[in-house]
C-alpha atoms as a PDB file:
ATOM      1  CA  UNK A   1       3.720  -2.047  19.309  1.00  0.00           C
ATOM      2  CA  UNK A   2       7.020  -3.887  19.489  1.00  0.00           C
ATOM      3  CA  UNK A   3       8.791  -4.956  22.186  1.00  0.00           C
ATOM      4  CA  UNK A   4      11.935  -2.797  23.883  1.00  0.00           C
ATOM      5  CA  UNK A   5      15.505  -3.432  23.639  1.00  0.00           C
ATOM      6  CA  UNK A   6      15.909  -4.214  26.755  1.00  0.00           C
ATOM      7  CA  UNK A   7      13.158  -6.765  26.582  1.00  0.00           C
ATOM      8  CA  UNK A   8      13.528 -10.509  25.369  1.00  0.00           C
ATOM      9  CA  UNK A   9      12.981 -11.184  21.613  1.00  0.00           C
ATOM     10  CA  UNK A  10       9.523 -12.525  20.462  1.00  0.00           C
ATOM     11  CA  UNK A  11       8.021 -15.386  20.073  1.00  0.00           C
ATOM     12  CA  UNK A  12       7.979 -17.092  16.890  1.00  0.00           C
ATOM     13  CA  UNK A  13       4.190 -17.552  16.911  1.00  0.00           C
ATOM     14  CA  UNK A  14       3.678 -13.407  18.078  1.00  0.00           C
ATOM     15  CA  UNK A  15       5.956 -12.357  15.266  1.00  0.00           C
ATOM     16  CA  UNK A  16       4.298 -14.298  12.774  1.00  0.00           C
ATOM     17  CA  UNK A  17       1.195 -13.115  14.012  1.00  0.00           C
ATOM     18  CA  UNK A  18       2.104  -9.325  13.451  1.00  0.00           C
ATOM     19  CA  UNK A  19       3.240 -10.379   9.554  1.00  0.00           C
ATOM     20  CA  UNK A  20       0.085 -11.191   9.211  1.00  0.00           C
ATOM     21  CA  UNK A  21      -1.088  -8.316  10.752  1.00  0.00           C
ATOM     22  CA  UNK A  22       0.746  -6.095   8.551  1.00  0.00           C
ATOM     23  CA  UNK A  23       0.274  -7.570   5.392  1.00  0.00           C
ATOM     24  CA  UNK A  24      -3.890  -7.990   6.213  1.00  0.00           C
ATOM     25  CA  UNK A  25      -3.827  -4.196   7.032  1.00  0.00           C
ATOM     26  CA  UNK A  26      -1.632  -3.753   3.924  1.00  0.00           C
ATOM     27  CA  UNK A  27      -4.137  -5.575   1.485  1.00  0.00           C
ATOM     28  CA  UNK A  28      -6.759  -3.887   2.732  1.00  0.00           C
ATOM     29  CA  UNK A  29      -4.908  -0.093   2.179  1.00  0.00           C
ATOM     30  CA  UNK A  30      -4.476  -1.557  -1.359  1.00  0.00           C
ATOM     31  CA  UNK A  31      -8.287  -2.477  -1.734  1.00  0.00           C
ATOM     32  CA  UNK A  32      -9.370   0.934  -0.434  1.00  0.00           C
ATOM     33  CA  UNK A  33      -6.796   2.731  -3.036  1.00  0.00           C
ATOM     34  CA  UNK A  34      -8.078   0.748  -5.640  1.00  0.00           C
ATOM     35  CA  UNK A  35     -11.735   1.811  -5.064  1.00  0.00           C
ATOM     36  CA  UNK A  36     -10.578   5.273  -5.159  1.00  0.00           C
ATOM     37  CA  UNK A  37      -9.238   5.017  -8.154  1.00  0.00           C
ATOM     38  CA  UNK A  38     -11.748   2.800  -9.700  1.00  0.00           C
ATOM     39  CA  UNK A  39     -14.610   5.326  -8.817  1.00  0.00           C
ATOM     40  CA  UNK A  40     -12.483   8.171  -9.515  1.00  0.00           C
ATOM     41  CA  UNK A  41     -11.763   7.151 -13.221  1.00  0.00           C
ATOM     42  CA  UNK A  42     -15.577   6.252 -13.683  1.00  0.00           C
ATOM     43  CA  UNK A  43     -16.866   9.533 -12.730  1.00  0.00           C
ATOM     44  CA  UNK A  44     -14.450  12.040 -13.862  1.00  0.00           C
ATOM     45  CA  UNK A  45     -13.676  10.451 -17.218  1.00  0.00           C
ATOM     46  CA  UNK A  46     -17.087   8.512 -17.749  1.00  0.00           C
ATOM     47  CA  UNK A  47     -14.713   5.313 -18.051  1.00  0.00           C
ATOM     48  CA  UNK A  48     -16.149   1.888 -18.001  1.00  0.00           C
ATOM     49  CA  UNK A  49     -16.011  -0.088 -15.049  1.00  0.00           C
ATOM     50  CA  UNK A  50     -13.560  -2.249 -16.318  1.00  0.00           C
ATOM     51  CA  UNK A  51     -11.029   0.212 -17.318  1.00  0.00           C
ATOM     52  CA  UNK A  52     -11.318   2.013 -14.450  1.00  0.00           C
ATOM     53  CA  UNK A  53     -10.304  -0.599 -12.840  1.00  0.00           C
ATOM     54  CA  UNK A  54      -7.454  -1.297 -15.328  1.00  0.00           C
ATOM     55  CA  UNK A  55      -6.366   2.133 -14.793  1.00  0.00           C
ATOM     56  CA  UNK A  56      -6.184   2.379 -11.497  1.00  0.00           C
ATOM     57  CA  UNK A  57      -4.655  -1.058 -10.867  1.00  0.00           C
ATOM     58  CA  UNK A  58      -1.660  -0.341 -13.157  1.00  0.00           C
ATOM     59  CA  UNK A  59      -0.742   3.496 -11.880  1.00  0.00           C
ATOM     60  CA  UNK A  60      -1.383   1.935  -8.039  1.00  0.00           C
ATOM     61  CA  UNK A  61       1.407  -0.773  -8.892  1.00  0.00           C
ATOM     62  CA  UNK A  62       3.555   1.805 -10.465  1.00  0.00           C
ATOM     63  CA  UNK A  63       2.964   0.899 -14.175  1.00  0.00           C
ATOM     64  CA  UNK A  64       1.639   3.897 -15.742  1.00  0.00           C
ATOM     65  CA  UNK A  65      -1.841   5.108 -17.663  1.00  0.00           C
ATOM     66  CA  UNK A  66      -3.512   2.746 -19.765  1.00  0.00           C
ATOM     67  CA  UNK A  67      -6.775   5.067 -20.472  1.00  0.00           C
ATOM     68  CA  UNK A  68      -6.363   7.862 -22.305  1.00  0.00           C
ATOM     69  CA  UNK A  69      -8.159  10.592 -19.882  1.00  0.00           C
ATOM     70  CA  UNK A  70      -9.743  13.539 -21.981  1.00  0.00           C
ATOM     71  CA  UNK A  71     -11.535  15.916 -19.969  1.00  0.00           C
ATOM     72  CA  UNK A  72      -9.881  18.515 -17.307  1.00  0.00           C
ATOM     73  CA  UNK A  73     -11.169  17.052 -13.961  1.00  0.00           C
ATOM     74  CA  UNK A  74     -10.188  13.369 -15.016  1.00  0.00           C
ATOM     75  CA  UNK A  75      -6.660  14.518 -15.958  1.00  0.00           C
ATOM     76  CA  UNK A  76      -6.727  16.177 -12.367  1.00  0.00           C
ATOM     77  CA  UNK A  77      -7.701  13.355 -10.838  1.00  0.00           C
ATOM     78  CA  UNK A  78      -5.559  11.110 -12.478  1.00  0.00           C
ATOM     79  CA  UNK A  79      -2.472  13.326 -11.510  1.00  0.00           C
ATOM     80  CA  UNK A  80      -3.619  13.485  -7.589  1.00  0.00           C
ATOM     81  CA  UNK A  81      -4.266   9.383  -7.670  1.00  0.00           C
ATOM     82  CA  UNK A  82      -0.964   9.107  -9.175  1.00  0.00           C
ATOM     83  CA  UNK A  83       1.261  11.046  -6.671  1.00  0.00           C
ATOM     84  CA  UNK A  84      -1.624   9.383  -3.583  1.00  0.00           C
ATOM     85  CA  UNK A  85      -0.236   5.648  -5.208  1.00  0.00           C
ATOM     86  CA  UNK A  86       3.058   6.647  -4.926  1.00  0.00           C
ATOM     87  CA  UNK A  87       2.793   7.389  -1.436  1.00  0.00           C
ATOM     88  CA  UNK A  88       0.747   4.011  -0.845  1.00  0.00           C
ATOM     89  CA  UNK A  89       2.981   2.100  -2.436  1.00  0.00           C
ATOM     90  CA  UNK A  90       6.065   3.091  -0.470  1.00  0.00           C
ATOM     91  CA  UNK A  91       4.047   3.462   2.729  1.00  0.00           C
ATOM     92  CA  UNK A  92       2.730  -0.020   2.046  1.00  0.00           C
ATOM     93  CA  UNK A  93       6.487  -1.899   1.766  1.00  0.00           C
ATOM     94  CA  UNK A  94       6.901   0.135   5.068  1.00  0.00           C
ATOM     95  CA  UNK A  95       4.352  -1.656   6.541  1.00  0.00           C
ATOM     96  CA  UNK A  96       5.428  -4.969   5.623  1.00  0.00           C
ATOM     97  CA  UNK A  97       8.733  -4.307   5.758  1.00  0.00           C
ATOM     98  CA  UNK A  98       8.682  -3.369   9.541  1.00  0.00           C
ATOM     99  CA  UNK A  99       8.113  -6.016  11.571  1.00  0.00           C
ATOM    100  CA  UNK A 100      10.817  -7.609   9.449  1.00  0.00           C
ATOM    101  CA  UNK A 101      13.363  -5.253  10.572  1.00  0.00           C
ATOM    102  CA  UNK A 102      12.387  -4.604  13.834  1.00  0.00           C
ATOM    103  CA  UNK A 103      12.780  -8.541  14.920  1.00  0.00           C
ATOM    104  CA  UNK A 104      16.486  -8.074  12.335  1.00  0.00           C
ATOM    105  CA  UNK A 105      18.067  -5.179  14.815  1.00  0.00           C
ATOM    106  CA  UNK A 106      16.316  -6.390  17.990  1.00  0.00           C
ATOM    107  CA  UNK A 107      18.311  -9.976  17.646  1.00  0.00           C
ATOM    108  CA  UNK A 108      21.361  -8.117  16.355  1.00  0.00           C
ATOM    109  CA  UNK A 109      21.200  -5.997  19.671  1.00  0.00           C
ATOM    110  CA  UNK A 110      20.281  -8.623  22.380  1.00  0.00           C
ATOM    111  CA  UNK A 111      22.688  -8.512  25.100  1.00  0.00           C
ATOM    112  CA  UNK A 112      23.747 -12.413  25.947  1.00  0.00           C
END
């Protein structure tokens, strides 16, 4: 995906191009999380639309519960989605983060 040490460093325009790479495919991890949780919190709770989205928007960016969840499988759910956001979230500033400090060590370790 990136290029080797022993190769030259990237263009400007190829390096901006996998930013926007990894932030697209980022955005779009996010969207797909969010519908899990959205549909998740409708079904197993019998949440409205709106809070399930509510919900799930503020325990995928870390916040916490806003719903209070009352019945067995929703409070499962909610516990699964909340550990599975965790894990997106981190993997997620990976993602971004990447490209970033790939192009960071591979001009810190060019050989002039």
């Amino acid at each position: 995906m990136f290029e080797h040490k022993s190769q030259p460093l990237a263009s400007k325009k190829k390096f901006y191009n996998r930013i926007f790479k990894a932030v697209t495919f980022s955005f779009a991890l996010i969207f797909v999380c969010l519908m899990i949780g959205i549909l998740g919190y409708h079904f197993t709770d019998n949440i409205s639309w709106i809070d399930s989205l509510h919900n799930a928007s503020m325990i995928l960016a870390g916040m916490g519960p806003v719903v209070n969840i009352t019945s067995d499988i929703g409070k499962y759910f909610s516990s699964f989605y909340a550990l599975f956001s965790g894990i997106v979230f981190i993997s997620n500033v990976g993602l971004i983060l990447a490209p970033l400090a790939h192009r960071l060590f591979h001009r810190l370790n060019l050989e002039d």
